[in-house]
Each structure stands twice: as structure tokens, then as C-alpha cells.
C-alpha atoms as a PDB file:
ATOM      1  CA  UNK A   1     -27.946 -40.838  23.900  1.00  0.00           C
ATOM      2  CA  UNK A   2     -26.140 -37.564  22.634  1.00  0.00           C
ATOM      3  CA  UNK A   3     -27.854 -34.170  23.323  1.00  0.00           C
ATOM      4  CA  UNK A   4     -28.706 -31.396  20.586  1.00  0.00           C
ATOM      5  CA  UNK A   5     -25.973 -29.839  20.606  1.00  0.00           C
ATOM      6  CA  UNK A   6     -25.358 -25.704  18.763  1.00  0.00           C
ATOM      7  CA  UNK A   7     -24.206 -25.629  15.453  1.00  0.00           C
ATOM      8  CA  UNK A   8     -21.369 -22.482  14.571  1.00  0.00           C
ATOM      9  CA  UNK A   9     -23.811 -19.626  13.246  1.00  0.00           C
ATOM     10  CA  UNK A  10     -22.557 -18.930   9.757  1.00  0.00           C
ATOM     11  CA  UNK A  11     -20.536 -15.442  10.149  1.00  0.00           C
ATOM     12  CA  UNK A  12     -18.587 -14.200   6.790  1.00  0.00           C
ATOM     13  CA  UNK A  13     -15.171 -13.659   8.687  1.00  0.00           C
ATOM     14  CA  UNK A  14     -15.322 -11.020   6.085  1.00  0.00           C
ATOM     15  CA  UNK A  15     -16.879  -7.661   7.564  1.00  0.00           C
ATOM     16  CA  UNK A  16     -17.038  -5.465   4.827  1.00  0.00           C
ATOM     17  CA  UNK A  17     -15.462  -6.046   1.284  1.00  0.00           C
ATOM     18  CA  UNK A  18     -14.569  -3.157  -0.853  1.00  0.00           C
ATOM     19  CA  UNK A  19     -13.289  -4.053  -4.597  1.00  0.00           C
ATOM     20  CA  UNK A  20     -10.645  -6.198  -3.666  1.00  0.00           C
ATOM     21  CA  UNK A  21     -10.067  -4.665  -0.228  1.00  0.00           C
ATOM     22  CA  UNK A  22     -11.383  -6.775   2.594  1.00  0.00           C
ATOM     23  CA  UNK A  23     -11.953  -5.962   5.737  1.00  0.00           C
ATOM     24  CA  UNK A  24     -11.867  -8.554   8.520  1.00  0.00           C
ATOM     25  CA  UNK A  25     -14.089  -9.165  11.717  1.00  0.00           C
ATOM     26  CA  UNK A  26     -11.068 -10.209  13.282  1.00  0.00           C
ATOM     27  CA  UNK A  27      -9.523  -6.814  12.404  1.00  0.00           C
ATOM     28  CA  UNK A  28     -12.139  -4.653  13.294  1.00  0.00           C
ATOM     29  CA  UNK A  29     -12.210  -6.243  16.982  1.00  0.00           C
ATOM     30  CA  UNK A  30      -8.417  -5.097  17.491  1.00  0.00           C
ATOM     31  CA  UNK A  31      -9.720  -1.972  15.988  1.00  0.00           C
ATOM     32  CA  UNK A  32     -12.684  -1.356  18.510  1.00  0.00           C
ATOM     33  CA  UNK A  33     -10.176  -2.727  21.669  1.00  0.00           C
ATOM     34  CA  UNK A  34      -7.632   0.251  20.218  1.00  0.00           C
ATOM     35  CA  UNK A  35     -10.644   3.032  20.539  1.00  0.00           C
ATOM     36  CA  UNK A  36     -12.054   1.985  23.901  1.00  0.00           C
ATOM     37  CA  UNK A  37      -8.407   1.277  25.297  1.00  0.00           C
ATOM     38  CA  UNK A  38      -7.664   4.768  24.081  1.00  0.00           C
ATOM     39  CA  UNK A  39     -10.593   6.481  25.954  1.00  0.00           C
ATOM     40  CA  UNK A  40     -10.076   4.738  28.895  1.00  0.00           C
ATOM     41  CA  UNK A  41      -6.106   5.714  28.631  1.00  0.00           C
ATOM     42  CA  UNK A  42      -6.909   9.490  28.629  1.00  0.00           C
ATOM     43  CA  UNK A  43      -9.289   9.496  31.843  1.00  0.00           C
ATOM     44  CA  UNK A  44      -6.876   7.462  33.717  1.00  0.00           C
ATOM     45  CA  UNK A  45      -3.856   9.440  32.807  1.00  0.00           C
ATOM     46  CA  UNK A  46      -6.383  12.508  33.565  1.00  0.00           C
ATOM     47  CA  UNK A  47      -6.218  11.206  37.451  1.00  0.00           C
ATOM     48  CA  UNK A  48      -2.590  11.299  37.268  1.00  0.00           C
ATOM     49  CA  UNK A  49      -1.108  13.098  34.549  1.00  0.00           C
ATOM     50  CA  UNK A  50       2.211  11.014  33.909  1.00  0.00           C
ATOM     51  CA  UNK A  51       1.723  11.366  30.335  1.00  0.00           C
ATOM     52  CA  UNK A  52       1.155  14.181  27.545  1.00  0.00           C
ATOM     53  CA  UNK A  53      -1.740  13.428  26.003  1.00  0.00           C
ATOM     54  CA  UNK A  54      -0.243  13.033  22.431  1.00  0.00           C
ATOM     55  CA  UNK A  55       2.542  10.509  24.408  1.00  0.00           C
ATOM     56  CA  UNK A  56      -0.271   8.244  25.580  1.00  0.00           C
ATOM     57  CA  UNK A  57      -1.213   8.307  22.059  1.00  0.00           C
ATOM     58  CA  UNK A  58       2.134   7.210  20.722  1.00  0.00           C
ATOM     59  CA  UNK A  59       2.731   5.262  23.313  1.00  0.00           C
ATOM     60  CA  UNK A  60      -0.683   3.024  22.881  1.00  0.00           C
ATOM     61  CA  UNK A  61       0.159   3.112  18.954  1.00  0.00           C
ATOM     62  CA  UNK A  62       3.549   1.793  19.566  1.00  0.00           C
ATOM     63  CA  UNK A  63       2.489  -0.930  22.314  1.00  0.00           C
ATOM     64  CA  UNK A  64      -0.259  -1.604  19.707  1.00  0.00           C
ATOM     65  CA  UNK A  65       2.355  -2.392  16.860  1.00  0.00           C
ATOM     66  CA  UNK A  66       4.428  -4.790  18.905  1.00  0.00           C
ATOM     67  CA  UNK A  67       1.237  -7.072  20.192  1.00  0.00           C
ATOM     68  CA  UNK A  68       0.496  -7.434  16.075  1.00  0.00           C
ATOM     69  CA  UNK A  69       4.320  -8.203  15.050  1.00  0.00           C
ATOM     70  CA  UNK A  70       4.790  -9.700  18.028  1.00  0.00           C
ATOM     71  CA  UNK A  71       1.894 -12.088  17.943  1.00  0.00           C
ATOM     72  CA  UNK A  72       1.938 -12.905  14.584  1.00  0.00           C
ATOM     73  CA  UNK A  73       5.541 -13.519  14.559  1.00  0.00           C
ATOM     74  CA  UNK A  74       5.055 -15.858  17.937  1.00  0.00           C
ATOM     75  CA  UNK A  75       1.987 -17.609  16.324  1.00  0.00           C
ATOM     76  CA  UNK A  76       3.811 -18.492  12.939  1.00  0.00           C
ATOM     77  CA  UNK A  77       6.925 -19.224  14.017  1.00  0.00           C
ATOM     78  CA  UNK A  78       5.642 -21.331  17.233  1.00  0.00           C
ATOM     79  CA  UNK A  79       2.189 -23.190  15.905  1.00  0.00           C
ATOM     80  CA  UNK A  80       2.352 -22.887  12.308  1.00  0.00           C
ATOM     81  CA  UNK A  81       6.401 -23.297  11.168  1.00  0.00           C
ATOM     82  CA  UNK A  82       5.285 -25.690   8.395  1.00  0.00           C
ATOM     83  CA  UNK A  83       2.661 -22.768   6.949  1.00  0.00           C
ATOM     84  CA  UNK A  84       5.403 -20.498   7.181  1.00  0.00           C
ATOM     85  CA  UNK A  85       7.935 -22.721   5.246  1.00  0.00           C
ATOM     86  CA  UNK A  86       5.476 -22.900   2.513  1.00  0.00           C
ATOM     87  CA  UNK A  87       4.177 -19.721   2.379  1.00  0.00           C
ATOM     88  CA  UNK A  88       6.129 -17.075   4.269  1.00  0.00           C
ATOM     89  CA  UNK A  89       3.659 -14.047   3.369  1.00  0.00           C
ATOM     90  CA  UNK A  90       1.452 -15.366   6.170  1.00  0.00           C
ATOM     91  CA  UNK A  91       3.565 -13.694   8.590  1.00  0.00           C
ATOM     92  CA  UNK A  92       2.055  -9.936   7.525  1.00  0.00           C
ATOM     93  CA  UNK A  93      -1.429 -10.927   7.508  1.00  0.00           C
ATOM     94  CA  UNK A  94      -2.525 -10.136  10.707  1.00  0.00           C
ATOM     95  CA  UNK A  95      -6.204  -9.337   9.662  1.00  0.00           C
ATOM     96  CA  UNK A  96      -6.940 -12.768   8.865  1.00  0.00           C
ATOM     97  CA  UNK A  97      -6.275 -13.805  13.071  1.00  0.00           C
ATOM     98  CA  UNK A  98      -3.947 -16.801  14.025  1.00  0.00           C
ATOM     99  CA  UNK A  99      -2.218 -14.428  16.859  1.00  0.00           C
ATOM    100  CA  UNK A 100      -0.279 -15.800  19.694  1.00  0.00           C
ATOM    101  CA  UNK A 101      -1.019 -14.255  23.165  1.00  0.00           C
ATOM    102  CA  UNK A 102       2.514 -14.848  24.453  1.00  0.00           C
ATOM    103  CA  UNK A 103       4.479 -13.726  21.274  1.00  0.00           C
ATOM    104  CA  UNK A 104       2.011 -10.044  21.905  1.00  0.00           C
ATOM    105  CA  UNK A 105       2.884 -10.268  25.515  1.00  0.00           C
ATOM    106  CA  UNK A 106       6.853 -10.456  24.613  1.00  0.00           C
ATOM    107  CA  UNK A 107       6.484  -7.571  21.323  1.00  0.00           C
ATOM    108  CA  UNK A 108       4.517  -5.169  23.431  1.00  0.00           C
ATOM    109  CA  UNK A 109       7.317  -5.700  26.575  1.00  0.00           C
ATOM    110  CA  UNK A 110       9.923  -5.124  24.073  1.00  0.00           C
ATOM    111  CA  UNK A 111       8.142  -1.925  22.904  1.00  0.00           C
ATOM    112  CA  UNK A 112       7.529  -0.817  26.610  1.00  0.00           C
ATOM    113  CA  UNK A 113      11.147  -1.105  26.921  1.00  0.00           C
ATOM    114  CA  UNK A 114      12.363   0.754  24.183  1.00  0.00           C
ATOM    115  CA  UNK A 115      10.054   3.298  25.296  1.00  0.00           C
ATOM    116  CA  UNK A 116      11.232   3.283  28.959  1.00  0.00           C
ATOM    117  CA  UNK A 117      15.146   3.253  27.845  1.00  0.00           C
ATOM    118  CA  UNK A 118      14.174   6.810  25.177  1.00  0.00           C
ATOM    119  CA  UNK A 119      12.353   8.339  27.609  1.00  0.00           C
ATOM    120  CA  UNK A 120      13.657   7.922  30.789  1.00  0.00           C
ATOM    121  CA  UNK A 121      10.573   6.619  32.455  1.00  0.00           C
ATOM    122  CA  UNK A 122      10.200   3.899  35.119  1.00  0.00           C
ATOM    123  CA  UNK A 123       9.486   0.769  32.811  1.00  0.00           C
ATOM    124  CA  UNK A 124       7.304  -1.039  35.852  1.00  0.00           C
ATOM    125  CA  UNK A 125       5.498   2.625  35.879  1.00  0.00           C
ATOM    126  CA  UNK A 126       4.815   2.671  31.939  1.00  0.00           C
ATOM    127  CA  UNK A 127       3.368  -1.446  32.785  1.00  0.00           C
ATOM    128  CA  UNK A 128       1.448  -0.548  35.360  1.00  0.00           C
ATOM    129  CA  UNK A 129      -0.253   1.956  33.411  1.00  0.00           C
ATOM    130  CA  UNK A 130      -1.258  -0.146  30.095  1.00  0.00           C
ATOM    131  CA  UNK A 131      -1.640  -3.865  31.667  1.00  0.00           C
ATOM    132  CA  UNK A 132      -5.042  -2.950  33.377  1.00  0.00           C
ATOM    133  CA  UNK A 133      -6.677  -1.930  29.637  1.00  0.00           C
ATOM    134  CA  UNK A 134      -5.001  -5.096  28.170  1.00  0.00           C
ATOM    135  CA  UNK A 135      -8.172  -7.149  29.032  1.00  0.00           C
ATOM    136  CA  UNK A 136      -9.961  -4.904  27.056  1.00  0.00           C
ATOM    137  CA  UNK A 137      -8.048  -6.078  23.422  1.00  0.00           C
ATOM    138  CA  UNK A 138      -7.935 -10.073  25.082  1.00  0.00           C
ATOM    139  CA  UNK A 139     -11.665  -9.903  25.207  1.00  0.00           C
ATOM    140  CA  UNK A 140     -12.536  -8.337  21.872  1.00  0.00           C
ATOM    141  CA  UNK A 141      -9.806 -10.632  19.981  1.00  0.00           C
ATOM    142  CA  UNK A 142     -11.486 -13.948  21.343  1.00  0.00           C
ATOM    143  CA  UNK A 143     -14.857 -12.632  19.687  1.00  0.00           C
ATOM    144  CA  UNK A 144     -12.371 -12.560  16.977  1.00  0.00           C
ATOM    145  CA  UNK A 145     -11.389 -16.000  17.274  1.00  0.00           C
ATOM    146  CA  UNK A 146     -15.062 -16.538  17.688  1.00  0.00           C
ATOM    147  CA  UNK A 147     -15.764 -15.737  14.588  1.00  0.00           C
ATOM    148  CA  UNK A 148     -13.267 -16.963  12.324  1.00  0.00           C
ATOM    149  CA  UNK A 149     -14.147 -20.409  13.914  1.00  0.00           C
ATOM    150  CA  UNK A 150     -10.455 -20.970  15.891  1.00  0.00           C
ATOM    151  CA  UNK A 151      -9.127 -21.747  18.549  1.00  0.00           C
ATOM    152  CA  UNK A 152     -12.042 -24.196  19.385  1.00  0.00           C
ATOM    153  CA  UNK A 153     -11.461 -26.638  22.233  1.00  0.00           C
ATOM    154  CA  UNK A 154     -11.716 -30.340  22.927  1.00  0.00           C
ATOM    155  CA  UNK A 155     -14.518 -32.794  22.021  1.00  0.00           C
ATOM    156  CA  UNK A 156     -17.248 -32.639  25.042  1.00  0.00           C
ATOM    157  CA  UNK A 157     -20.675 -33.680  25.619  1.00  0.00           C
ATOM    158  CA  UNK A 158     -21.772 -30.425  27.309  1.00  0.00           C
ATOM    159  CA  UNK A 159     -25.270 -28.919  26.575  1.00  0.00           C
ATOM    160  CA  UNK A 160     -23.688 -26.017  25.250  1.00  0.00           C
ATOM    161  CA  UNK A 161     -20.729 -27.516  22.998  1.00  0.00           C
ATOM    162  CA  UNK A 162     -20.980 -26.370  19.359  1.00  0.00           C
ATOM    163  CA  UNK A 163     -19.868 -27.821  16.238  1.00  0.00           C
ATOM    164  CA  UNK A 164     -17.635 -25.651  14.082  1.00  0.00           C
ATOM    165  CA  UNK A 165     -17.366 -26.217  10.584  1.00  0.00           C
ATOM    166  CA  UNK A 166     -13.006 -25.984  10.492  1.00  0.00           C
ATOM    167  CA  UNK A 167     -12.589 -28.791  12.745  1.00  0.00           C
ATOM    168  CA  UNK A 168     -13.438 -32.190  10.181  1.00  0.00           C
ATOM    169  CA  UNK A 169      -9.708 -32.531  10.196  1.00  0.00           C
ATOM    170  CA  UNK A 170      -9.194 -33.051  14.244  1.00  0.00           C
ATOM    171  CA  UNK A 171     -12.440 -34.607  14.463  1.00  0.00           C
ATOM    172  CA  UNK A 172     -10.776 -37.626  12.103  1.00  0.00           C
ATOM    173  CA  UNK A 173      -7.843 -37.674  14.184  1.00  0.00           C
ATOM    174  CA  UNK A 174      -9.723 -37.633  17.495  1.00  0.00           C
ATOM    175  CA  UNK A 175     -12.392 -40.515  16.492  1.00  0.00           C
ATOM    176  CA  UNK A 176      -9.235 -42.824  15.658  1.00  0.00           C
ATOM    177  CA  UNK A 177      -8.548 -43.561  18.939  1.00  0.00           C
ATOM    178  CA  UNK A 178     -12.304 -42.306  20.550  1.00  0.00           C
ATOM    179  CA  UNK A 179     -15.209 -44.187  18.751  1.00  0.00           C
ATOM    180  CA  UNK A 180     -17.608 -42.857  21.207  1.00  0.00           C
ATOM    181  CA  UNK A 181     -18.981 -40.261  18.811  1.00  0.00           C
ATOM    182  CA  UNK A 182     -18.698 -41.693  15.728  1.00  0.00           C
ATOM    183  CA  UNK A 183     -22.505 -41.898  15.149  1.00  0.00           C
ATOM    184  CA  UNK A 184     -22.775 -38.394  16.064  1.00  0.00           C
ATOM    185  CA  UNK A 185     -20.246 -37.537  12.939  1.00  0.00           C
ATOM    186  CA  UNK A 186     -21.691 -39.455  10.897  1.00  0.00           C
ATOM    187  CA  UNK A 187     -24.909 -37.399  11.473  1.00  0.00           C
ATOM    188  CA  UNK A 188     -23.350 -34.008  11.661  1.00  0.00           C
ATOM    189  CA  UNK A 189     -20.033 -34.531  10.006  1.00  0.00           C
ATOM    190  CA  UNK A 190     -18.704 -32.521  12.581  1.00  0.00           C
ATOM    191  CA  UNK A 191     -17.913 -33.481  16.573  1.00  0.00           C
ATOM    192  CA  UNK A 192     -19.156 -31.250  19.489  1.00  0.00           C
ATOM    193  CA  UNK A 193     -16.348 -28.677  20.900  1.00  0.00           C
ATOM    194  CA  UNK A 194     -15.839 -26.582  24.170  1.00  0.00           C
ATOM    195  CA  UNK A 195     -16.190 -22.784  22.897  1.00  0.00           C
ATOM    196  CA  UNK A 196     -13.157 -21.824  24.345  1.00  0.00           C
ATOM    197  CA  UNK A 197     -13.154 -18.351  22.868  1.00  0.00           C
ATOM    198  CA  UNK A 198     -16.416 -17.340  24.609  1.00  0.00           C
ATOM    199  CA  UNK A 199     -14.093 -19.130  27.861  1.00  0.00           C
ATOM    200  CA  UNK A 200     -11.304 -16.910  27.558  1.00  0.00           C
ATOM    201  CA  UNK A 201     -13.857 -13.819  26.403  1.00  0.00           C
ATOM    202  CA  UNK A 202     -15.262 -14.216  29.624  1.00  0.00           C
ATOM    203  CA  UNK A 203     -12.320 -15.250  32.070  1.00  0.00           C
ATOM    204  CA  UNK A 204      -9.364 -13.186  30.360  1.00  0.00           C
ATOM    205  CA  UNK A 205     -11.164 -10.363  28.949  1.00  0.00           C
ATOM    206  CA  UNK A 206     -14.268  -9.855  31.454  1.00  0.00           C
ATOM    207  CA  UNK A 207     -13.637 -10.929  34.760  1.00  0.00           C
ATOM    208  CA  UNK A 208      -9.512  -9.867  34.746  1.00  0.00           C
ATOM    209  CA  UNK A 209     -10.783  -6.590  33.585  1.00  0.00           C
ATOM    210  CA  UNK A 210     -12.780  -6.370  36.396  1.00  0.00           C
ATOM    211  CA  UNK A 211     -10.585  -7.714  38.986  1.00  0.00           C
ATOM    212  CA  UNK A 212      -7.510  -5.110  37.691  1.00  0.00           C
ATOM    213  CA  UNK A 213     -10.035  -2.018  37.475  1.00  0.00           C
ATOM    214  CA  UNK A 214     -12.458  -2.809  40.307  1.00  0.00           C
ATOM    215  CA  UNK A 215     -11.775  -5.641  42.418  1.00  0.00           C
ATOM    216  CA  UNK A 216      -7.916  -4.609  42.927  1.00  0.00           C
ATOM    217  CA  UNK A 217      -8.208  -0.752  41.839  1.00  0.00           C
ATOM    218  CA  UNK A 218      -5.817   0.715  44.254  1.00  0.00           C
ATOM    219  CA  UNK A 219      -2.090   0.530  42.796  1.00  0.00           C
ATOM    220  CA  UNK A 220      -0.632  -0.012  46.225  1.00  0.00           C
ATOM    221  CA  UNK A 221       3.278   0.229  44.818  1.00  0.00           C
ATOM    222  CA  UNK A 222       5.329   0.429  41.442  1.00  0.00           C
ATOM    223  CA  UNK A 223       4.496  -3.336  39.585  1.00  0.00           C
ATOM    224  CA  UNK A 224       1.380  -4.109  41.349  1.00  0.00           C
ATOM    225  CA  UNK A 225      -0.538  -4.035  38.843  1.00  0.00           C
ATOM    226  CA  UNK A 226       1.974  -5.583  36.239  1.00  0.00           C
ATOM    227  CA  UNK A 227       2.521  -8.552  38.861  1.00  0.00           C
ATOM    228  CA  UNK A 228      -1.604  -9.493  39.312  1.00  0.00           C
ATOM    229  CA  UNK A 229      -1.710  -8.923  35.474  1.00  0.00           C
ATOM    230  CA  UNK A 230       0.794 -11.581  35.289  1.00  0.00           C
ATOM    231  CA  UNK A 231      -0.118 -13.867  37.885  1.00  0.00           C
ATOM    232  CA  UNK A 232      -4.130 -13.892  37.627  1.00  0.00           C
ATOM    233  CA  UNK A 233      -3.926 -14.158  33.871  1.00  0.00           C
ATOM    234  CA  UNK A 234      -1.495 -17.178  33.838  1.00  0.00           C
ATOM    235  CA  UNK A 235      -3.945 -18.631  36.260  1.00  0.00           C
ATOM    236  CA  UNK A 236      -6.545 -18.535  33.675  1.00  0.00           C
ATOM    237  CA  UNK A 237      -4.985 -19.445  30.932  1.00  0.00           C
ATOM    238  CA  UNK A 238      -3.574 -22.671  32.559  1.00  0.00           C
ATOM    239  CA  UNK A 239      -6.945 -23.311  33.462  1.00  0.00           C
ATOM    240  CA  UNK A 240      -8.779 -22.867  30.338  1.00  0.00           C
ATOM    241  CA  UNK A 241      -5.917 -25.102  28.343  1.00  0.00           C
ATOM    242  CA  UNK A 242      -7.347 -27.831  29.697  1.00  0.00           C
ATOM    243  CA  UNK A 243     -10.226 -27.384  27.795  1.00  0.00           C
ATOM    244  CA  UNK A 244      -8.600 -25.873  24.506  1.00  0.00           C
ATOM    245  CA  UNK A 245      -7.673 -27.923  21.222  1.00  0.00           C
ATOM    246  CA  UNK A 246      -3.609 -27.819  21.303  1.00  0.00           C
ATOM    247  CA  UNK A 247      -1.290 -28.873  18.770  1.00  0.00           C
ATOM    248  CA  UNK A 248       1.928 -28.752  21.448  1.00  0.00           C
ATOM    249  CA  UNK A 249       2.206 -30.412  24.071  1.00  0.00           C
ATOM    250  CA  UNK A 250       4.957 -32.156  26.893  1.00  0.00           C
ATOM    251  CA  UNK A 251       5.110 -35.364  28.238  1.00  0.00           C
ATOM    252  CA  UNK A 252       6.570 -35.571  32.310  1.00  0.00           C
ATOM    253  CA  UNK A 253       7.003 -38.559  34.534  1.00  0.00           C
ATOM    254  CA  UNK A 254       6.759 -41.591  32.063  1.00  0.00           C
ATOM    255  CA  UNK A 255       3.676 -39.646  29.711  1.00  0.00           C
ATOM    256  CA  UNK A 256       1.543 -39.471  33.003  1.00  0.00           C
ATOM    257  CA  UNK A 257       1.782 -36.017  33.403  1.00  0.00           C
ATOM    258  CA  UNK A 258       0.610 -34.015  29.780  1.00  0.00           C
ATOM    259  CA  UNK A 259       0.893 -30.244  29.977  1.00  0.00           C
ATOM    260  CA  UNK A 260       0.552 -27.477  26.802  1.00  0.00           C
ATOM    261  CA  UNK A 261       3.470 -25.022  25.663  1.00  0.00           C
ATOM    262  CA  UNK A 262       0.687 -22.567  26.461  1.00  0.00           C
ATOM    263  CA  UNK A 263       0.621 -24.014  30.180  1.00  0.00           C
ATOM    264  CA  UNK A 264       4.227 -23.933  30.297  1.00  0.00           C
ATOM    265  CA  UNK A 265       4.406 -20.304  29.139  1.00  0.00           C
ATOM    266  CA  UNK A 266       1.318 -20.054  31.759  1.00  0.00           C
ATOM    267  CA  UNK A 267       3.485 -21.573  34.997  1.00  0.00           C
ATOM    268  CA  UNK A 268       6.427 -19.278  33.892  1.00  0.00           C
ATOM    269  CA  UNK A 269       3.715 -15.786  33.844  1.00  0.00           C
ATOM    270  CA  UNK A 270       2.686 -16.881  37.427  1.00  0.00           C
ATOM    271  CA  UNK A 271       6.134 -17.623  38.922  1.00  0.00           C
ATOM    272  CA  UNK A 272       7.367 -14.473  37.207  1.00  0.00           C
ATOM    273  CA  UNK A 273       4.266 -12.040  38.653  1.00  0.00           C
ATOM    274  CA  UNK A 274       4.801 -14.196  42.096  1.00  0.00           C
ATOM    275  CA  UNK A 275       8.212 -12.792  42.140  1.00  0.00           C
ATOM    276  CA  UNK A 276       7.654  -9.526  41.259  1.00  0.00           C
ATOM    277  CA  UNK A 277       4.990  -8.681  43.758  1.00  0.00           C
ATOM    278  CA  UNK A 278       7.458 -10.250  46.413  1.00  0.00           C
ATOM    279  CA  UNK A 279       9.963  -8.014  45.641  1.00  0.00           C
ATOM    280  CA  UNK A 280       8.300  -4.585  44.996  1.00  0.00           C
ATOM    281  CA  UNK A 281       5.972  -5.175  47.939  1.00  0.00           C
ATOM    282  CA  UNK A 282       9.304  -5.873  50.086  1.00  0.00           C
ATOM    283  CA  UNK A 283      11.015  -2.820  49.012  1.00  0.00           C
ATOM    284  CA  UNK A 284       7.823  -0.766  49.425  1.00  0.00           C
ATOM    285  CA  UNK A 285       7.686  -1.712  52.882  1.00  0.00           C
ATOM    286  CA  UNK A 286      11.359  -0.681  53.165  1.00  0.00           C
END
């Protein structure tokens, strides 16, 4: 009746360990996203020179620093309150993951600002510039995720669902009111999950990379680029949440209707980059 399904591979989220310094896989993913997003930030500004090369620098150091606070902060204070009661110190340890997409998204636009207001640059020009790299650090932190076994997805019966070894605790919860694959815990002690890292790896680091870099290469006016950042990637993440394990989610038109804070954060990305592309394609034409 039930397939063979993968079991997690067992990967110390613990890269390298030095005394009592360690040094996370999770980390050193943000790390490698930072060097290849650098690289690929001095041959584009190469093409059009609207940076120093020590201000793309600081400006990629600084953009860096608010996704960290910025996701942390949105991940603790959003999905984890009750952690953060307890034990407030979690908020600082960004090298052990748990990092909110959206809370990054809202840091680094802060930052951008900031940056925009001090140096009298066009803050849709500074957006344009960084979103089509951003892939690049999406991709690399859902390997991340990957391998600190989070951010799995729902229960499935797909030939390539694995079992992670973090997930006994939903499992319980889910086989209270699904029996279906009870036998299949009791034999693995674990339930079969949608690897929604390797998903979002693929969809929201991969393929948007590809459709901001190659696909849609041409940066046809001022917030192009910022708007299909916006719009494609709320597409994807609205789809992919339906696969994805949440802990939040809203109830519409008598509990028929269930949709994730992540898919409400999604719908507001996509109206937002809907309007903006409206607008600065309008005025371009003007």
C-alpha cells in the first residue's frame, strides 16, 4: 500500500566546529550567496557604472545586514513569539536558520531606503539593481533550510516525499485527525513530507533567477525589475504554501476558504509589483 519513501540523509547542521566556535551550514550558505552576489554585482555595475566599486560593496554589506536583522526579527517575533518570551537570546542567532523571507524583504527595503535618502540616489534605481541577485541568497538559504531539516511541508504520498527526523511532533498532531498513515509511523516513526526547500530552491532561487537575468534581461524602465521581482516571486510563494507545513493560518467565508500569513503577505507582493509596473510603465510611456 505505501511506497518506499527517502529518509533525511543525516547532515551535522554543524559545518565545521572549532573549540567552542561553531560554524553552521546554514551560515556558510548566506556566506557563499554574499560572494557570488558580490561578483555578479561588480560585472553588472561594470555595464553601467552607477556605483563606485567600494559603494557596491557597502551597499551589498548594508542590504546584507538588514535581510539577517530583518529576518530574524520577522521570524521570531511572527512564528516563534512563545520561543522568544522564553528565551529572548534567540533573536541574535542567526547562524542557527529560522529566518523569515518577508521580515528580510522589509529590513533590506528599509536599508535601501536609508541608503537612497544619504545618498541621493533614485531608491527604485538602487532596487532595480540588487533584486535580480536576490535569487541567488533565496536559493542557497533553502539548501540551508535543507539541511537543518525545516521548513518541511505537508504529509504526501509522493514517490519522492522524505521523512525528516524534526517532524515526530506534527506528525502526532496530524495522525489525530488523519489515521491513514498510522501504520506507516508506526514503522518509521516518522510520516512522509513534501521537500519544500528543494521546491522553493528550485522555483524561488533557480528559475526567478533565470527569468530576472535571462528570460526578462532588458530593464525596459526605472522599477521593472523591482515590480517582476515582486510579482513573480509572490506567485511562487503562494503557490508553494500550499504544499508547506504552516503554523498560521486564516479562515474566510465560514472556514471554507484557508489561506497562510505567508499567502497573505504573498497576495499583498503581487498586488504591490502589479501596481508598480502599471505606474512606471505609464509614466515611461509619457
Amino acid at each position: 500500500m505505501y511506497k518506499k519513501y527517502f529518509l533525511f540523509p543525516h547532515i551535522n547542521p554543524i559545518f565545521l566546529k572549532i573549540d567552542k566556535i561553531n560554524i553552521y551550514w546554514y551560515g556558510i550558505m548566506y556566506f557563499i550567496s554574499f560572494i557570488l552576489i558580490k561578483k555578479i554585482s561588480y560585472l553588472k555595475n561594470k555595464n553601467n557604472n552607477f556605483w563606485k566599486k567600494e559603494e557596491v560593496n557597502n551597499l551589498l554589506c548594508l542590504c546584507f545586514l538588514g535581510l539577517l536583522l530583518g529576518g530574524k526579527l520577522g521570524c521570531t517575533l511572527i512564528y516563534n513569539t512563545h520561543m522568544f518570551i522564553k528565551n529572548p537570546i534567540i533573536l541574535i542567532k542567526i547562524w542557527q536558520g529560522g529566518m523569515s523571507f518577508f521580515g528580510g524583504l522589509i529590513g533590506t527595503i528599509l536599508v535601501i531606503f536609508l541608503i537612497s535618502f544619504f545618498k541621493k540616489k533614485n531608491f527604485l534605481q538602487i532596487t532595480d539593481f540588487i533584486v535580480p541577485m536576490v535569487p541567488i541568497g533565496i536559493g542557497m538559504g533553502r539548501i540551508g533550510n535543507f539541511i537543518n531539516s525545516e521548513l518541511w511541508g505537508k504529509v504526501t504520498n509522493v514517490s519522492w516525499a522524505i521523512m525528516f527526523p524534526n517532524s515526530n511532533k506534527k506528525d502526532l498532531i496530524y495522525l489525530q485527525k488523519n489515521s491513514q498513515y498510522r501504520e506507516i509511523f508506526v514503522q518509521y516513526g516518522k510520516l512522509p513530507r513534501h521537500p519544500t526547500q528543494i521546491y522553493e530552491c528550485l522555483l524561488e532561487g533557480i528559475i526567478l533567477f533565470l527569468i530576472l537575468n535571462i528570460v526578462l534581461k532588458k530593464n525596459l524602465f526605472i522599477g521593472y525589475k523591482s515590480s517582476l521581482f515582486l510579482f513573480f516571486y509572490g506567485i511562487i510563494r503562494f503557490f508553494i504554501e500550499y504544499f508547506r507545513e504552516s503554523d498560521i493560518k486564516f479562515f474566510f467565508l465560514k472556514n471554507h476558504i484557508i489561506l497562510t500569513i505567508d499567502q497573505l503577505f504573498s497576495i499583498i507582493m503581487i498586488v504591490i509589483g502589479l501596481i508598480l509596473f502599471i505606474k512606471k510603465k505609464t509614466s515611461f510611456k509619457k
